[in-house]
N, C-alpha and C. Protein backbone atom coordinates (compact mmCIF):
# COMPACT_ATOMS: atom_id res chain seq x y z
N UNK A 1 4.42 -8.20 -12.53
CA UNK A 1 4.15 -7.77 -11.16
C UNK A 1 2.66 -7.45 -11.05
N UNK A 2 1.67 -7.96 -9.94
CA UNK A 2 0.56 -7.36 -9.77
C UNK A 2 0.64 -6.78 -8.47
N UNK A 3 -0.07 -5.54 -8.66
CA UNK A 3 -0.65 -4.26 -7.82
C UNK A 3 -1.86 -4.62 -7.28
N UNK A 4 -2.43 -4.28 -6.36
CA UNK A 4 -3.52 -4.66 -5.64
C UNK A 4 -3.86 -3.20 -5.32
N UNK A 5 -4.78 -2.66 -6.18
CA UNK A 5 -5.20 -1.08 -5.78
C UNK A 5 -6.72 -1.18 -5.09
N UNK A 6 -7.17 -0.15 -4.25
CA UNK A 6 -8.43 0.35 -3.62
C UNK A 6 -8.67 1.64 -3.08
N UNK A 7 -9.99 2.47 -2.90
CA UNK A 7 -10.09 3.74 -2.67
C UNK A 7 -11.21 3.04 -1.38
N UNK A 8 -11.61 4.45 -0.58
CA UNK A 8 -12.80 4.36 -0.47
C UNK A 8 -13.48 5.72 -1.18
N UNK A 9 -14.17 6.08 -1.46
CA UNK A 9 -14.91 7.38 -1.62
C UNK A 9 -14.19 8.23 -2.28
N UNK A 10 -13.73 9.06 -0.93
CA UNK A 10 -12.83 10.06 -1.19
C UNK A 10 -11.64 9.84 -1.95
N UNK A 11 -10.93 8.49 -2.24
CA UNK A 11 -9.89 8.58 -2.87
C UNK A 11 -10.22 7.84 -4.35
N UNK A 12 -11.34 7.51 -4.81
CA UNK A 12 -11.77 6.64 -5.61
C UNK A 12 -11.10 7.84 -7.45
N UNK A 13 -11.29 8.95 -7.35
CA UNK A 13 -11.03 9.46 -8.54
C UNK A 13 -9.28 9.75 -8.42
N UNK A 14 -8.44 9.83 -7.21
CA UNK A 14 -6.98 9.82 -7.46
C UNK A 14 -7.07 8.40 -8.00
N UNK A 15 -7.24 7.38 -6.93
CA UNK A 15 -7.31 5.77 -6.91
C UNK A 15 -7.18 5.55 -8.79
N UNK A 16 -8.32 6.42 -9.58
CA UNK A 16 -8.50 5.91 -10.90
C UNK A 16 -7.76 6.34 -11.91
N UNK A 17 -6.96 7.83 -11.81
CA UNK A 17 -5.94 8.12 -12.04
C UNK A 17 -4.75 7.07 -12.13
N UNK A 18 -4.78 7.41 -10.57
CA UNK A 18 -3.15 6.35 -10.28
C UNK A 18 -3.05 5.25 -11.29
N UNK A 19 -4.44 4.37 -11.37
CA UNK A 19 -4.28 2.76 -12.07
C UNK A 19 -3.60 3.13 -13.59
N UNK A 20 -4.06 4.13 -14.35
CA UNK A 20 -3.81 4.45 -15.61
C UNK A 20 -2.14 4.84 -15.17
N UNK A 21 -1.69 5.57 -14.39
CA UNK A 21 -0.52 5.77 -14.50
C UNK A 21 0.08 4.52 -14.06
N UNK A 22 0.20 4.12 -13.30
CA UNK A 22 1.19 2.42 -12.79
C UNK A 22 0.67 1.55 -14.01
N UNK A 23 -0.32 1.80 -14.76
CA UNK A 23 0.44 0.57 -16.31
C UNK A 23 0.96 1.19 -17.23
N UNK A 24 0.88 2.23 -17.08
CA UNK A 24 1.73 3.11 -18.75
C UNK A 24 3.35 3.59 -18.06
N UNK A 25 3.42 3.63 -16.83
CA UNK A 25 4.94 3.78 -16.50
C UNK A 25 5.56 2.59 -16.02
N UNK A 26 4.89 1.76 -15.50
CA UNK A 26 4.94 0.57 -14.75
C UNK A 26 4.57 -0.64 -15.84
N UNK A 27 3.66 -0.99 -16.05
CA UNK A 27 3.54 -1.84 -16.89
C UNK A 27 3.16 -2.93 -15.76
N UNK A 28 2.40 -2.80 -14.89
CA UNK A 28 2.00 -3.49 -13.88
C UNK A 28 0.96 -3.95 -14.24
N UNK A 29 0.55 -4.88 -13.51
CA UNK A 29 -1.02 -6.20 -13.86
C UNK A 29 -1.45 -5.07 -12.23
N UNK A 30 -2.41 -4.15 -12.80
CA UNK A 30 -3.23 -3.36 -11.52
C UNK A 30 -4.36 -3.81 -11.06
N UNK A 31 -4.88 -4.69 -10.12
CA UNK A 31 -6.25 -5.35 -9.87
C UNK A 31 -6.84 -4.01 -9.07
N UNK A 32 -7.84 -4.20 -9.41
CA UNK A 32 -8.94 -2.59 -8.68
C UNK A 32 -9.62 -3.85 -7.59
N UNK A 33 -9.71 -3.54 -6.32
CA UNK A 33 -10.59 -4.11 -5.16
C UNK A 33 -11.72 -3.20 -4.59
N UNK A 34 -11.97 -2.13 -5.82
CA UNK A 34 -12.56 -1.65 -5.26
C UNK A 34 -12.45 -0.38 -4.38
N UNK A 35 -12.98 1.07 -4.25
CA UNK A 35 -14.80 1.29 -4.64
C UNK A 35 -14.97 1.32 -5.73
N UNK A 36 -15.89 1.78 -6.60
CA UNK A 36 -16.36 1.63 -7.50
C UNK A 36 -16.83 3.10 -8.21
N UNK A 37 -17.25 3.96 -7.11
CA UNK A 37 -17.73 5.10 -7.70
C UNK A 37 -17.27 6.23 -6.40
N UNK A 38 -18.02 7.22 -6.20
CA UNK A 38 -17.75 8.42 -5.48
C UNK A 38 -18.80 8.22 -4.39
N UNK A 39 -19.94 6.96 -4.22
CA UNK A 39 -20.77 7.07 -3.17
C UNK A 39 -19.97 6.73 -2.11
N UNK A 40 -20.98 7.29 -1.15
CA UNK A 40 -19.61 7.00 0.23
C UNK A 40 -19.78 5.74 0.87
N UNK A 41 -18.63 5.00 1.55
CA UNK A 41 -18.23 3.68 1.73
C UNK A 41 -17.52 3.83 3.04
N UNK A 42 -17.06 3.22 3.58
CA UNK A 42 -16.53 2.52 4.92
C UNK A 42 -15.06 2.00 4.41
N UNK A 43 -14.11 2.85 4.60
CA UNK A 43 -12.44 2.82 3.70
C UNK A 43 -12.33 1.00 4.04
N UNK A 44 -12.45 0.77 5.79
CA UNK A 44 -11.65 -0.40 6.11
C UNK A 44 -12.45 -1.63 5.23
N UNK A 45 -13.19 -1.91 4.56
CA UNK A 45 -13.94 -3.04 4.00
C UNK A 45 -12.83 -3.04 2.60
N UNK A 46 -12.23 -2.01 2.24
CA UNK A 46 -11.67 -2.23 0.76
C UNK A 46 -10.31 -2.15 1.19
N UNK A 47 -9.44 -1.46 2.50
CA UNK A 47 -8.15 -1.79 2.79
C UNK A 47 -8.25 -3.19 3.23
N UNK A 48 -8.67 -3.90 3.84
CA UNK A 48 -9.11 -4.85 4.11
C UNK A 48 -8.86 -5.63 2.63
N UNK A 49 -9.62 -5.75 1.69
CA UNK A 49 -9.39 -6.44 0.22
C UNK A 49 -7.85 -6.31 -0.38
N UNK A 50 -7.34 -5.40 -0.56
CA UNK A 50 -5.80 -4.98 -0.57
C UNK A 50 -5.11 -5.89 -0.09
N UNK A 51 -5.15 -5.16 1.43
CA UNK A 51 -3.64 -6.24 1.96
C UNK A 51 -4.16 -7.53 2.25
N UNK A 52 -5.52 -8.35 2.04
CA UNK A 52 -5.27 -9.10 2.00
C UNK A 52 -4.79 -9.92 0.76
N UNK A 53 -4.82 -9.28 -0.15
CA UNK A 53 -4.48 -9.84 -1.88
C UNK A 53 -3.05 -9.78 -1.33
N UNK A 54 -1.81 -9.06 -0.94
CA UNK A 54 -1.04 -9.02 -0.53
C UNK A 54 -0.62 -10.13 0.43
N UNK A 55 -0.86 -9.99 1.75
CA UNK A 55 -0.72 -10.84 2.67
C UNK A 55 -1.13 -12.31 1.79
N UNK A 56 -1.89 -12.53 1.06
CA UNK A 56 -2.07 -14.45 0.39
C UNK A 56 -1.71 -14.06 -0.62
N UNK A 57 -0.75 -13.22 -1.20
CA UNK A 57 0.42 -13.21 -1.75
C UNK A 57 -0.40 -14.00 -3.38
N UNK A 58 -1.53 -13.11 -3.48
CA UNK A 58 -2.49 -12.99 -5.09
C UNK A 58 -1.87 -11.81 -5.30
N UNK A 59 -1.20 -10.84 -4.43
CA UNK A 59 -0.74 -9.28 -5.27
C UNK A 59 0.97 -9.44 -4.55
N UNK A 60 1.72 -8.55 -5.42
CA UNK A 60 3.14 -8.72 -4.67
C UNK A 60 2.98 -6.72 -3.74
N UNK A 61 2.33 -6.23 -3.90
CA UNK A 61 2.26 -4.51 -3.39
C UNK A 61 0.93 -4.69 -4.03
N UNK A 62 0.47 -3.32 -2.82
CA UNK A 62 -0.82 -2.90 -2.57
C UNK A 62 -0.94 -1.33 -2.41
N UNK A 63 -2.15 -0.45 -2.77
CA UNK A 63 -1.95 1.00 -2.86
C UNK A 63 -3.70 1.09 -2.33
N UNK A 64 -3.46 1.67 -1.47
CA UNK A 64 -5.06 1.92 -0.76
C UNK A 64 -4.94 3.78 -0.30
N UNK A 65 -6.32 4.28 -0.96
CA UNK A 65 -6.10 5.60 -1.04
C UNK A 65 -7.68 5.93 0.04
N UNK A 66 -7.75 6.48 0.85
CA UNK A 66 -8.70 7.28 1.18
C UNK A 66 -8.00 8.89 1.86
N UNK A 67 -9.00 9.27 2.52
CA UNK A 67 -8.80 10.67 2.83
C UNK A 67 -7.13 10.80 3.62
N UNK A 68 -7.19 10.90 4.20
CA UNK A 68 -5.74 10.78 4.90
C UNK A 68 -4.39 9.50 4.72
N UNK A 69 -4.82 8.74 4.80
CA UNK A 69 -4.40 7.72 4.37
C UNK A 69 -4.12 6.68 5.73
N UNK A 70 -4.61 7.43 7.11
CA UNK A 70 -4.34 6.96 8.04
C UNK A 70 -5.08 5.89 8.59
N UNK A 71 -6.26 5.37 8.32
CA UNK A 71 -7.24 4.53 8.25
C UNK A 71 -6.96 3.11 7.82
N UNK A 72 -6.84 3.59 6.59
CA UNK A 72 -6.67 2.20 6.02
C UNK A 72 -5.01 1.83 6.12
N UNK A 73 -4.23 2.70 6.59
CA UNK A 73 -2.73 1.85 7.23
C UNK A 73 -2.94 0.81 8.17
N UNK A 74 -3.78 1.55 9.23
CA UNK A 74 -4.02 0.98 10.20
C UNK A 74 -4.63 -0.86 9.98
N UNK A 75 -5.87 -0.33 9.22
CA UNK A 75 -6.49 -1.82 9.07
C UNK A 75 -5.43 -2.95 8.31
N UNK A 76 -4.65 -1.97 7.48
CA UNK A 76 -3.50 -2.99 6.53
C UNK A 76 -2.98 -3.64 7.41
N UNK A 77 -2.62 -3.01 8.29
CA UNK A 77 -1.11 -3.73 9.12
C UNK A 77 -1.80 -4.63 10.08
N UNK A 78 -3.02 -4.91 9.78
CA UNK A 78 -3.44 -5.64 11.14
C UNK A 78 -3.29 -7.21 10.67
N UNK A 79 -3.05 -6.95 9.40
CA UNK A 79 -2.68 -8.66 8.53
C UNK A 79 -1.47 -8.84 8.51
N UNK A 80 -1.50 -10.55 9.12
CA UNK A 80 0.33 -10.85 8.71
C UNK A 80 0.88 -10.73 7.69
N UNK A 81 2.19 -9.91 7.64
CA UNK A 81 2.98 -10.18 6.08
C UNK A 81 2.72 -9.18 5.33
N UNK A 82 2.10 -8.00 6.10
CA UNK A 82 1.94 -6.74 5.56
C UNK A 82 2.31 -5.73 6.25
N UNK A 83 3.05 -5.20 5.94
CA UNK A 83 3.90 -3.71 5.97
C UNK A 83 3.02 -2.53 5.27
N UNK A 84 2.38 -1.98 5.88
CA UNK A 84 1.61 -0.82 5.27
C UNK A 84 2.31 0.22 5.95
N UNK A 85 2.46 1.41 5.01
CA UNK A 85 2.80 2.71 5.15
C UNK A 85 2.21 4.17 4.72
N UNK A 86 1.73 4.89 5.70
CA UNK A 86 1.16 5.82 5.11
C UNK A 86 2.51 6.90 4.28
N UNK A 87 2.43 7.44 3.40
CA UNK A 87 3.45 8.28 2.91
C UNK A 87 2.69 9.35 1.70
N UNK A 88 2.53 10.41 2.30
CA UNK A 88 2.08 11.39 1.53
C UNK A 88 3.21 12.53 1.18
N UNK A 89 4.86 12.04 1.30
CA UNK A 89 5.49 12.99 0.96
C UNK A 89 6.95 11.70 0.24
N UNK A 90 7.67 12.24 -0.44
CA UNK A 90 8.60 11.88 -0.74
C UNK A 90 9.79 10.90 -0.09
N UNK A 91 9.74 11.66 0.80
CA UNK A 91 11.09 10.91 1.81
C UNK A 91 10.41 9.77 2.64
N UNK A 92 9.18 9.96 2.70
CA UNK A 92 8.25 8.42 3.73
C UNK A 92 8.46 7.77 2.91
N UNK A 93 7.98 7.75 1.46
CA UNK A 93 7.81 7.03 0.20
C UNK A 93 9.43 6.21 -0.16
N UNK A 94 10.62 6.69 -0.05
CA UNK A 94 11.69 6.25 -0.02
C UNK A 94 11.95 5.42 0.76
N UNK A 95 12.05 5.82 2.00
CA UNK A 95 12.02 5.39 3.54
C UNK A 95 11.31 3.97 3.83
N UNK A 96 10.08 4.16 3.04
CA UNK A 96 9.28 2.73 3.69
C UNK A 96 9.37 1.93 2.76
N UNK A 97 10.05 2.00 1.82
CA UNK A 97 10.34 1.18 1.00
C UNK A 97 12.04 0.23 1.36
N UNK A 98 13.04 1.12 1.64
CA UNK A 98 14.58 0.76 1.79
C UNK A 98 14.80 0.86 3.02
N UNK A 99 13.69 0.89 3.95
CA UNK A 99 14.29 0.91 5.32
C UNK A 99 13.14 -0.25 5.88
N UNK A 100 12.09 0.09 5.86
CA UNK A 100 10.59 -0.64 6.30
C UNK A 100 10.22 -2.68 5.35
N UNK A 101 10.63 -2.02 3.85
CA UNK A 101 10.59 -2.99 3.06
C UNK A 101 8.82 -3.12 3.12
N UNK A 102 8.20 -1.58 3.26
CA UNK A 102 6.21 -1.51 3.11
C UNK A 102 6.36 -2.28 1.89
N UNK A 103 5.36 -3.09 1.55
CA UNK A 103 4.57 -3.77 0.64
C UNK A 103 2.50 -3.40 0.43
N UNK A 104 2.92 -2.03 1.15
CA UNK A 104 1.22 -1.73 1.09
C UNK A 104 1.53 0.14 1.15
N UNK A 105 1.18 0.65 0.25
CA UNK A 105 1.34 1.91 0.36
C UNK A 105 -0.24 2.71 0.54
N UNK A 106 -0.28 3.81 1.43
CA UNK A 106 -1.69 4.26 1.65
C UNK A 106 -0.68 6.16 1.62
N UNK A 107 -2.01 6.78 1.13
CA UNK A 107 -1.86 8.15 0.71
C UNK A 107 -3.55 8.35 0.75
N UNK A 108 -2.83 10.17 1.21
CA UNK A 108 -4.19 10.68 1.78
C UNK A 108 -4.69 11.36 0.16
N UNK A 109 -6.23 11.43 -0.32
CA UNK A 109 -6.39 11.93 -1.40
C UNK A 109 -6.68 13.75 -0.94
N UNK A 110 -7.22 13.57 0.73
CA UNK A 110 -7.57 15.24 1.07
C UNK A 110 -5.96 15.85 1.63
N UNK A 111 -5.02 15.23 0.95
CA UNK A 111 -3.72 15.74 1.38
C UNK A 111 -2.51 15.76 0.47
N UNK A 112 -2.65 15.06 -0.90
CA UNK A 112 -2.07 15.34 -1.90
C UNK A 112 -2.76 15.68 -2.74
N UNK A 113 -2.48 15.75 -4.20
CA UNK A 113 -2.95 15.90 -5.37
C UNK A 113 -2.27 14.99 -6.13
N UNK A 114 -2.67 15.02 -7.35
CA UNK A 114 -2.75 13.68 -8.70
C UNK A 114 -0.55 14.25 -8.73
N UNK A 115 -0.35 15.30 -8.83
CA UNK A 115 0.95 15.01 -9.11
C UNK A 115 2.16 14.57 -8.23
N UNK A 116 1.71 14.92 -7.30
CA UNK A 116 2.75 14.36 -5.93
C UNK A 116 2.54 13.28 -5.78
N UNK A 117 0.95 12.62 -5.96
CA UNK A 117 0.58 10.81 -5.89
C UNK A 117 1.80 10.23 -6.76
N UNK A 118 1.65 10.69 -7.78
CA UNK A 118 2.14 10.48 -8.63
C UNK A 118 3.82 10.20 -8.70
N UNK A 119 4.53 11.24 -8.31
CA UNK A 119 5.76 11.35 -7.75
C UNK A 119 6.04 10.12 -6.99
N UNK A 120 5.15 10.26 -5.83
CA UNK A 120 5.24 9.23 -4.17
C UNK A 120 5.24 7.49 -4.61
N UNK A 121 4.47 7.46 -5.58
CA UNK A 121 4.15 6.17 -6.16
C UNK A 121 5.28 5.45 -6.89
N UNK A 122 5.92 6.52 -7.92
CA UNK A 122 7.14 6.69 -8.97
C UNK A 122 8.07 6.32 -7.65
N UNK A 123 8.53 6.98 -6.72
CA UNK A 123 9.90 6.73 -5.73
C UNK A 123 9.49 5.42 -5.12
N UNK A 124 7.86 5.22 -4.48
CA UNK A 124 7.91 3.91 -3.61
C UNK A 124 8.04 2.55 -4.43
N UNK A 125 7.67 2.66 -5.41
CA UNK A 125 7.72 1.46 -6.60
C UNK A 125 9.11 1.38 -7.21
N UNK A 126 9.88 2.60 -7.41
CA UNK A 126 11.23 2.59 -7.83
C UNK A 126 12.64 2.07 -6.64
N UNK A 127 12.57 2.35 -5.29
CA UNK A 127 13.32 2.04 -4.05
C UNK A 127 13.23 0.32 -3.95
N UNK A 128 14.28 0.15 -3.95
CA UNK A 128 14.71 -1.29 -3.55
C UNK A 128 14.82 -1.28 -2.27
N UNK A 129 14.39 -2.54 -1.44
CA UNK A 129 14.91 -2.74 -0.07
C UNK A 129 16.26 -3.14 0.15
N UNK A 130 16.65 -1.85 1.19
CA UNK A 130 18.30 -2.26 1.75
C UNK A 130 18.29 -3.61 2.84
N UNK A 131 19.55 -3.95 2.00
CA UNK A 131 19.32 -5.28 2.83
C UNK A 131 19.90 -5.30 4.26
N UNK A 132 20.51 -4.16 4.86
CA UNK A 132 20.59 -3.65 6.07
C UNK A 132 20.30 -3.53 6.90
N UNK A 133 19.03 -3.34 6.65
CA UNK A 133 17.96 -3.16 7.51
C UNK A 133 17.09 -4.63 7.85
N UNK A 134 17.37 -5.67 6.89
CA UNK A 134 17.11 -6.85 7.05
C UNK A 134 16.75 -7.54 8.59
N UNK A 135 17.74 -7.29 9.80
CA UNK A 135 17.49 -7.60 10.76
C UNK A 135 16.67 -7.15 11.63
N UNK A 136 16.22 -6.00 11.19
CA UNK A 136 14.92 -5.36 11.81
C UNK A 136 13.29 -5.96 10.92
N UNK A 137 13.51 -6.18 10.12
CA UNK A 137 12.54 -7.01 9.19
C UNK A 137 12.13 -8.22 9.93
N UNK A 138 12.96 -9.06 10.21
CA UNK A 138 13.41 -9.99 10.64
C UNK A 138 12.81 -10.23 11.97
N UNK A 139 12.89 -9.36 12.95
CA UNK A 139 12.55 -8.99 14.08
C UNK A 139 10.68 -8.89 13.79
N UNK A 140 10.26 -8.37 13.02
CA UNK A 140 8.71 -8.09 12.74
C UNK A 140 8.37 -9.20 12.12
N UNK A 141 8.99 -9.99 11.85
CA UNK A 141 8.54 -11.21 11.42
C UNK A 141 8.17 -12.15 12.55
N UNK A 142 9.56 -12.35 13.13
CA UNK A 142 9.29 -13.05 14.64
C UNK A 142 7.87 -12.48 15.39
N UNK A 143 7.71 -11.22 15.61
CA UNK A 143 6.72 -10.57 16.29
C UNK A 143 5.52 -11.63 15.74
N UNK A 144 5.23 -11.14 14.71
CA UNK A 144 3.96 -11.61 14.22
C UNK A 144 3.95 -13.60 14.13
N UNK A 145 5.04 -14.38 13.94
CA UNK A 145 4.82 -15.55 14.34
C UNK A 145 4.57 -15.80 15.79
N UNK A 146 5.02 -15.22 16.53
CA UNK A 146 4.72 -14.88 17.89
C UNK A 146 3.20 -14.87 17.96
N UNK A 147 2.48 -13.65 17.43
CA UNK A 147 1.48 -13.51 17.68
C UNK A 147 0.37 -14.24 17.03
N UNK A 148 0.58 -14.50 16.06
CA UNK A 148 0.04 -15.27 15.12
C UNK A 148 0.03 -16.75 14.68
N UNK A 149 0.87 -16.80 15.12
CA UNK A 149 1.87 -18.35 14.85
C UNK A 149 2.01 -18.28 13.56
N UNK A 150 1.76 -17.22 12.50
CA UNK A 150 2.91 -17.49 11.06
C UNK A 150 2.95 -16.10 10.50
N UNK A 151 3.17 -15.84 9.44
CA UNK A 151 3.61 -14.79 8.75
C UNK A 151 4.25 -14.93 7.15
N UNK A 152 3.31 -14.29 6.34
CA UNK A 152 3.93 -14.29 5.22
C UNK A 152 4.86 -13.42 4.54
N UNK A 153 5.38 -13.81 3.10
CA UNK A 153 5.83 -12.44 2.53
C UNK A 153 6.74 -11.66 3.21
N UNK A 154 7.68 -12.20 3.95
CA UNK A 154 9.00 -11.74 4.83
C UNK A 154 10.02 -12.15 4.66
């Protein structure tokens, strides 16, 4: 499985954490897109790198961390074939996984800490998608061929 990870700034030292934990529990192929250090950056240029490794389907899930995490959801979802979810608590982290079927997870770094990331990451990577919910999937797919004329990764 490859991961498609990115910070901007503010989330760049959880961001470097996290990678060490998703291969020693995970055993995941983790690609870093980037930042690089703690200077400050512009989040949407590296959510942007993420879901698109995702969306052209070079990553199968994506984890983009800045301050809130609300930023770079936004820019995620603006690509076809990506399901981004912000989830800085447990039950989102479940939720957007078996109900949503997210393939892009975003968490705030000025709103958790390294052990709840940690937790949130463990449940969203562990939740299988219910296939129940399939017809609402289904429905966001149409949307975006609609809008787009295609859509991947659905």
């Amino acid at each position: 499985m490859k991961l498609a990870i990115g910070s901007d700034h503010g989330g760049y030292e959880l961001k470097e954490k996290l990678k060490d934990f998703i291969r020693k529990e995970f055993h995941y192929e983790v690609i870093d897109y980037g930042c690089h250090s703690t200077e400050a950056v512009d989040y949407p240029d590296f959510a942007f790198l993420v879901a698109a490794a995702v969306a052209e389907g070079q990553c199968q899930l994506g984890i983009m961390i800045d301050g809130a995490g609300l930023g770079s959801s936004i820019v995620a979802n603006k690509l076809p074939g990506v399901r981004a979810a912000v989830c800085n608590d447990l039950f989102a982290a479940r939720n957007s996984r078996a109900h949503n079927q997210a393939n892009v997870l975003t968490l705030g770094a000025n709103i958790i800490g390294k052990g709840l990331a940690e937790e949130i990451v463990r449940v969203w990577l562990n939740t299988p998608f219910e296939e129940r919910h399939q017809k609402r999937i289904d429905k966001i797919l149409r949307l975006e061929r609609e809008i787009y004329g295609f859509g991947k990764n659905g």
